[in-house]
Protein backbone atom coordinates (compact mmCIF):
# COMPACT_ATOMS: atom_id res chain seq x y z
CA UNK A 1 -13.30 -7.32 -9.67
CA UNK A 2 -12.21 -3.75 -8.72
CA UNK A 3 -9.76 -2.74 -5.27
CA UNK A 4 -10.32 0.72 -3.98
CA UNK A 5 -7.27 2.30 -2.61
CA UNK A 6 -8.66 5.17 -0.41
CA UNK A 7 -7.48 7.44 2.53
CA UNK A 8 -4.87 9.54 0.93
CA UNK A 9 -4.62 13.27 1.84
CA UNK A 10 -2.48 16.33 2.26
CA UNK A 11 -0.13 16.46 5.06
CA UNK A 12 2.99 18.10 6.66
CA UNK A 13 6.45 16.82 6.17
CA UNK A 14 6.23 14.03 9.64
CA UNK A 15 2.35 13.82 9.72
CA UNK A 16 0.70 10.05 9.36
CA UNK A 17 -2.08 8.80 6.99
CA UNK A 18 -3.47 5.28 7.23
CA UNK A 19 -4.29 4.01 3.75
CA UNK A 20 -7.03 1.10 3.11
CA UNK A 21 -7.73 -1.11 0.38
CA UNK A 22 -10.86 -2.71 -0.24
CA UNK A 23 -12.16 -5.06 -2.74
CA UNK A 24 -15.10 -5.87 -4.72
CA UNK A 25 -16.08 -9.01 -6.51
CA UNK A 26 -13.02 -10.82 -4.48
CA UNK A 27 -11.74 -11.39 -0.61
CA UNK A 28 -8.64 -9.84 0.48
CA UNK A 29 -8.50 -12.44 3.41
CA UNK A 30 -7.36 -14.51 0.61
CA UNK A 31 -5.24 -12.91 -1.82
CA UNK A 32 -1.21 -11.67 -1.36
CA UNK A 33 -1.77 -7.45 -1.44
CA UNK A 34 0.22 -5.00 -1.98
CA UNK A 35 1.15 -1.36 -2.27
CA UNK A 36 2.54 0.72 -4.86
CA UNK A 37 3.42 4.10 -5.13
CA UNK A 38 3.97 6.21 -8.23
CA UNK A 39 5.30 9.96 -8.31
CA UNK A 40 5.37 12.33 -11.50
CA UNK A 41 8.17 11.25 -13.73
CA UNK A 42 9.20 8.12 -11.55
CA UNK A 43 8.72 5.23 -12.41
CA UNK A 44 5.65 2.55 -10.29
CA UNK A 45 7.77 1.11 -6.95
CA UNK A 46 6.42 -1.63 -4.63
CA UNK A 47 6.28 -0.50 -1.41
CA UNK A 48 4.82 -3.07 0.97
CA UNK A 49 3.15 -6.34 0.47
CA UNK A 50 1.57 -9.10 2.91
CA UNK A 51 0.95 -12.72 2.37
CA UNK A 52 -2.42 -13.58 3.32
CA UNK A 53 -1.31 -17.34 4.11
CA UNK A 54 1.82 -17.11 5.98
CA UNK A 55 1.35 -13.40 7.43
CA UNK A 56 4.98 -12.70 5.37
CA UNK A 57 5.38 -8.58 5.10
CA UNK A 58 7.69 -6.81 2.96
CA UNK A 59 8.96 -3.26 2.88
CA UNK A 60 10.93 -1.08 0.54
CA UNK A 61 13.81 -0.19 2.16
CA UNK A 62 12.82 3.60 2.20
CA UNK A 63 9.47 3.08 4.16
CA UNK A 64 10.96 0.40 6.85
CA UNK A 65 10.48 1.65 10.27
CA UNK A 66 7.83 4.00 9.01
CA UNK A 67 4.78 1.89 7.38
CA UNK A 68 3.38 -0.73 8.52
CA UNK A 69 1.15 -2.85 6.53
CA UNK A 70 -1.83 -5.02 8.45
CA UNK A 71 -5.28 -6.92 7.04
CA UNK A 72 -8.62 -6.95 8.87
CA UNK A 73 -9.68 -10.33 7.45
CA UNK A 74 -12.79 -9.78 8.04
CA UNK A 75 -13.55 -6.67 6.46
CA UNK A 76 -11.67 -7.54 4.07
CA UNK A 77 -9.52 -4.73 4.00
CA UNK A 78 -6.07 -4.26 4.08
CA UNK A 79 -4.18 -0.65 5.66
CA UNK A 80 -1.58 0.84 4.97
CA UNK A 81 0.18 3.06 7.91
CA UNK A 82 2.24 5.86 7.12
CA UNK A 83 4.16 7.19 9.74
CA UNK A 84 7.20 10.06 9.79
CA UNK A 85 6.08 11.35 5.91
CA UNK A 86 8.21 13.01 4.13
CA UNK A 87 8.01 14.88 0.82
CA UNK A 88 9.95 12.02 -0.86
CA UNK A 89 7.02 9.99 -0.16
CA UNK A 90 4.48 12.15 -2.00
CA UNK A 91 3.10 9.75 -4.96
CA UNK A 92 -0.27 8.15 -6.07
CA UNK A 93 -0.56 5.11 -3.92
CA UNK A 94 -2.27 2.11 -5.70
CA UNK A 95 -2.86 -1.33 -3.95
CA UNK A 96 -3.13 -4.51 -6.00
CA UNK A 97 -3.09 -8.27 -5.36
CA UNK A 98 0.73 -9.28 -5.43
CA UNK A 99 3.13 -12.33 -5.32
CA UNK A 100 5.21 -11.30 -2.05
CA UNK A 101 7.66 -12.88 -0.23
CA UNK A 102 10.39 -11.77 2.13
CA UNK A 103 12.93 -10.09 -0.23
CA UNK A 104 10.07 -8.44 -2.95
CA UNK A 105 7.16 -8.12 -4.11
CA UNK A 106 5.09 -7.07 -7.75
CA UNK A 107 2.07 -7.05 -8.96
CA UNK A 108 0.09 -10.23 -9.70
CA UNK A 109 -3.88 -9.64 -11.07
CA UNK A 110 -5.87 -6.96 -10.10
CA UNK A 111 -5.27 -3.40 -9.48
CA UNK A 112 -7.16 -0.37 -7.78
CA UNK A 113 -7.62 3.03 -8.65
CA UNK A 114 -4.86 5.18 -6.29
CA UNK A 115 -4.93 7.65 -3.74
CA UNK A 116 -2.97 10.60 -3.93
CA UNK A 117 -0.64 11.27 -1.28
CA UNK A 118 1.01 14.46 -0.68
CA UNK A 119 3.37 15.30 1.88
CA UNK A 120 4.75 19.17 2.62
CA UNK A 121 7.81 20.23 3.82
């Protein structure tokens, strides 16, 4: 089983990126996902997850309003979209499958190699 995290990029302080995550040896249709981030000397946050059985979504409190995370079931692929960037937001992004409810989210199985995001001012 390996996830792919992919779409990451350099861009100006309020630019947009739209993140995917794709799978091998597994659906996404049928696994919780999430995101993570991870800048130098910080320590891994969640940032978003999304239940694949009830459609629950959360969000870090620092992203709401910005990202919005959303599955294509049938490609199996789940996107991340990053609106209003800011430099704070620079990080290696990494998705993963995830328990997630309402209120949180962490990691649960399998993780992807990242995608470095990096956001200018």
């Amino acid at each position: 089983v390996q996830l792919q995290a992919s779409g990451g990029g350099l861009v100006q302080s309020g630019g947009s990126l739209r993140l995917s995550c794709t799978a091998s040896g597994l659906s996404l249709a049928y696994y919780n996902v999430g995101w993570f981030r991870q800048a130098p000397g910080k320590e891994r946050e969640g940032v978003s997850c999304s239940s694949y059985s009830d459609g629950t979504t959360y969000y870090e409190d620092s992203v709401k309003g910005r990202f919005t995370i959303s599955r294509d079931k049938a490609k199996s692929t789940v996107y991340l979209q990053m609106n209003d960037l800011k430099p704070d937001d620079s990080a290696v992004y990494y998705c993963a499958t995830a328990f997630c409810t309402f209120n949180g989210m962490g990691p649960r199985g399998y993780w992807g190699k990242g995608t470095l995001v990096t956001v200018s001012s």
